[in-house]
C-alpha atoms as a PDB file:
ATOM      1  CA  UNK A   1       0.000   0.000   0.000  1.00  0.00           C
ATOM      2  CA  UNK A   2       1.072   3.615  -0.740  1.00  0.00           C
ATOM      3  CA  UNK A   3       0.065   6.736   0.875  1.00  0.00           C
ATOM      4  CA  UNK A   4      -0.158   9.017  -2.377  1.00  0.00           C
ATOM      5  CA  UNK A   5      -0.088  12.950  -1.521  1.00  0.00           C
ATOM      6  CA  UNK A   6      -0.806  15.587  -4.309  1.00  0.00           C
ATOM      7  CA  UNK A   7      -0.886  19.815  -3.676  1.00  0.00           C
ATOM      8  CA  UNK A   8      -1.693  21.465  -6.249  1.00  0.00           C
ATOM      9  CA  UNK A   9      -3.023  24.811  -7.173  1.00  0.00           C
ATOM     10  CA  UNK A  10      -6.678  25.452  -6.082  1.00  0.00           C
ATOM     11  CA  UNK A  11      -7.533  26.864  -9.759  1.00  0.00           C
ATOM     12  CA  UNK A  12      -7.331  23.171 -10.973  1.00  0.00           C
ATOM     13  CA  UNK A  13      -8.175  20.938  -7.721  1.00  0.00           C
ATOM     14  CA  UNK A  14     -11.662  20.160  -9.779  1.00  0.00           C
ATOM     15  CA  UNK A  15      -9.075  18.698 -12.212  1.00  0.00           C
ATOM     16  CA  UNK A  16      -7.061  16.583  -9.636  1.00  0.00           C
ATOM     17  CA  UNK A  17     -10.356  15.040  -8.414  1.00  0.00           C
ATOM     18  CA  UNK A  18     -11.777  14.146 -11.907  1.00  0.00           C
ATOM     19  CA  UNK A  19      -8.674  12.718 -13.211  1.00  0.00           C
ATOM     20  CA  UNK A  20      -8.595  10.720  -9.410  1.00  0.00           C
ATOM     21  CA  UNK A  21     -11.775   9.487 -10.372  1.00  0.00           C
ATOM     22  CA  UNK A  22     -11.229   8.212 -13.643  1.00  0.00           C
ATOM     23  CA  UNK A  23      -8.259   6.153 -11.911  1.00  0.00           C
ATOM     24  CA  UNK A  24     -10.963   4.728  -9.477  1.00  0.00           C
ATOM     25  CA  UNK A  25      -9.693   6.626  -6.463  1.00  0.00           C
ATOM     26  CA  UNK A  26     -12.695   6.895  -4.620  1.00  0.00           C
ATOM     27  CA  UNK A  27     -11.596   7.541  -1.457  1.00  0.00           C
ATOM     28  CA  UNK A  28      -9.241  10.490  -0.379  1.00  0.00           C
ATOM     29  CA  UNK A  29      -8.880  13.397   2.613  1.00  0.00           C
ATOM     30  CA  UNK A  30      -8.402  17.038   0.826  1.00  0.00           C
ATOM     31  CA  UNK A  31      -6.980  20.163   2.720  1.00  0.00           C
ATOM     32  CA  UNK A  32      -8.501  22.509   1.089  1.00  0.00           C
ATOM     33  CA  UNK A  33      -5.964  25.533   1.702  1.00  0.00           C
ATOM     34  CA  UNK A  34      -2.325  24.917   2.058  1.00  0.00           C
ATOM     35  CA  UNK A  35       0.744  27.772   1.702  1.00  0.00           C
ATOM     36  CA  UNK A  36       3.680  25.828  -0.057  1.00  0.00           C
ATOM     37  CA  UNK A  37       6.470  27.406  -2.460  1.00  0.00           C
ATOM     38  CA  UNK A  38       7.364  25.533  -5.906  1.00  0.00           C
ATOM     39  CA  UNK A  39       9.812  25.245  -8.402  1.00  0.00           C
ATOM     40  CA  UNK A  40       8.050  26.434 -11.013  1.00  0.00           C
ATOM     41  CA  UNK A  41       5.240  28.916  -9.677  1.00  0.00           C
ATOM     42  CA  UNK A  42       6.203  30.066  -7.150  1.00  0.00           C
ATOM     43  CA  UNK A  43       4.951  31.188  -3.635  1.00  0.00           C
ATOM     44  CA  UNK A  44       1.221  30.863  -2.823  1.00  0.00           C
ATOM     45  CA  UNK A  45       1.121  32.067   0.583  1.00  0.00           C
ATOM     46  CA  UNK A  46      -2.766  32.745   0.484  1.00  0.00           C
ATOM     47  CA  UNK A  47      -2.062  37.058   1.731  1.00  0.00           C
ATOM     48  CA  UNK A  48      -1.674  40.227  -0.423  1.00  0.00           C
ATOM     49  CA  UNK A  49       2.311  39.331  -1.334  1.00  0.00           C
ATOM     50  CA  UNK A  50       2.166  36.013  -2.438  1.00  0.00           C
ATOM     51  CA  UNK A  51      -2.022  35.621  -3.562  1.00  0.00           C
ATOM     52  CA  UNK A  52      -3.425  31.751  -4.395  1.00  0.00           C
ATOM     53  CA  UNK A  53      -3.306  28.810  -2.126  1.00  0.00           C
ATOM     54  CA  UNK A  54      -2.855  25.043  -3.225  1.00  0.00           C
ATOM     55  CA  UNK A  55      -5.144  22.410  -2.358  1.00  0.00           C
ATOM     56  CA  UNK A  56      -3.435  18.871  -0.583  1.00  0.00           C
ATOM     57  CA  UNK A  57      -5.159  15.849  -1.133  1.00  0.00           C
ATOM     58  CA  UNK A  58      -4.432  12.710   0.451  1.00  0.00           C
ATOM     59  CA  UNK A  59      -5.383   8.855  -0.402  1.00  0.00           C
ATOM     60  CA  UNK A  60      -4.130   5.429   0.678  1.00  0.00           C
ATOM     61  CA  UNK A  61      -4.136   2.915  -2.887  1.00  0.00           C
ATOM     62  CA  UNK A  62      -2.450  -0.041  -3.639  1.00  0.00           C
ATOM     63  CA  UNK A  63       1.388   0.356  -5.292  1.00  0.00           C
ATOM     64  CA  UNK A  64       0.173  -0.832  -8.962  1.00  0.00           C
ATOM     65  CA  UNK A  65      -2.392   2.636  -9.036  1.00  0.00           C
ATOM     66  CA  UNK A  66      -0.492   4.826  -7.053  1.00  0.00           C
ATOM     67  CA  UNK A  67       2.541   3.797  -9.927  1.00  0.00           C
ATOM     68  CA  UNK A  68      -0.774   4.976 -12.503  1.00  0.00           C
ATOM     69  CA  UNK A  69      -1.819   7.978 -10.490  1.00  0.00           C
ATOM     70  CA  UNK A  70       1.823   9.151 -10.196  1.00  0.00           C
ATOM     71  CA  UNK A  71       2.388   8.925 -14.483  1.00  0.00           C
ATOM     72  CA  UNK A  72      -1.337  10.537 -15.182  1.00  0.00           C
ATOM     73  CA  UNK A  73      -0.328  13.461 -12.432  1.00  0.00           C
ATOM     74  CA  UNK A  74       2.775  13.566 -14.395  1.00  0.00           C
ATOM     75  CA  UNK A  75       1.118  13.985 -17.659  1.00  0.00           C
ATOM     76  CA  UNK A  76      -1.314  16.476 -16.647  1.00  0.00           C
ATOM     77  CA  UNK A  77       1.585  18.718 -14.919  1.00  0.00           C
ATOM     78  CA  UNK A  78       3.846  18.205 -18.065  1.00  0.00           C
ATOM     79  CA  UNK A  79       0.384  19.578 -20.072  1.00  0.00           C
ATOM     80  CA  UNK A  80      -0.015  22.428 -17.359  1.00  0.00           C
ATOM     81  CA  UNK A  81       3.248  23.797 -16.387  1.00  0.00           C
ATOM     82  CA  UNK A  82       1.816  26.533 -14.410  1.00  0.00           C
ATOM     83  CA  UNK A  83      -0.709  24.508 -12.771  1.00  0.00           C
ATOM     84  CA  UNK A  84       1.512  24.309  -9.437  1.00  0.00           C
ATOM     85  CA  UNK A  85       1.082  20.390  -9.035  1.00  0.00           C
ATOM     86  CA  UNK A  86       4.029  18.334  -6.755  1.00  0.00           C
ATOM     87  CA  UNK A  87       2.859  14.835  -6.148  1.00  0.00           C
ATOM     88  CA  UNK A  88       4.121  11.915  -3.913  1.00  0.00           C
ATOM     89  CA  UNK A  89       4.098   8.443  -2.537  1.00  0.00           C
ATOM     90  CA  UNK A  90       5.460   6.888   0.405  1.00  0.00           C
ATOM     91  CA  UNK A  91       4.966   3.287   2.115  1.00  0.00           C
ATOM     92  CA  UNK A  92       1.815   2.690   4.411  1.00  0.00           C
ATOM     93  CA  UNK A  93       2.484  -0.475   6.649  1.00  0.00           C
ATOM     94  CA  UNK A  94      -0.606  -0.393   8.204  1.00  0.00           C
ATOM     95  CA  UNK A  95      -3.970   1.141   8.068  1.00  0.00           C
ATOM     96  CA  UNK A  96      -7.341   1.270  10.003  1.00  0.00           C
END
């Protein structure tokens, strides 16, 4: 199992869920404001300096779809550079 963690940009969270759902993630916690600094967008710090926020959402999927959910999020960043997407996976060893 794999805990798979995306932020993204708020301006295209309706994206992240849609393309989570045509994976057949059905299940998922979203934080629906987040500050975070990127490599290619920049601050959103959610004040009058840096404006915007990011979105984080959270699921727990088996390795073979969070290895599918990691290439389409790669896809749909490499299509939207200035999206402001960073996604990640780590090992879950047990759940509840």
């Amino acid at each position: 199992m794999k805990q798979l963690s995306i932020a993204n940009d708020v301006a295209v969270d309706t994206d992240i869920r849609a393309l989570l759902a045509k994976l057949g993630i059905e299940f998922w916690t979203r934080i629906p404001r987040a500050a975070g600094r990127g490599p290619r967008t920049g601050a959103r710090e959610d004040d009058h300096v840096w404006p915007g926020y990011n979105a984080v959402t959270i699921a727990v999927v088996d390795d073979a779809l969070a290895a599918r959910a990691i290439q389409a999020l790669r896809a749909f960043r490499d299509a939207h550079p200035k999206a402001g997407l960073f996604a990640w996976t780590v090992s879950v060893e047990t759940t509840l």
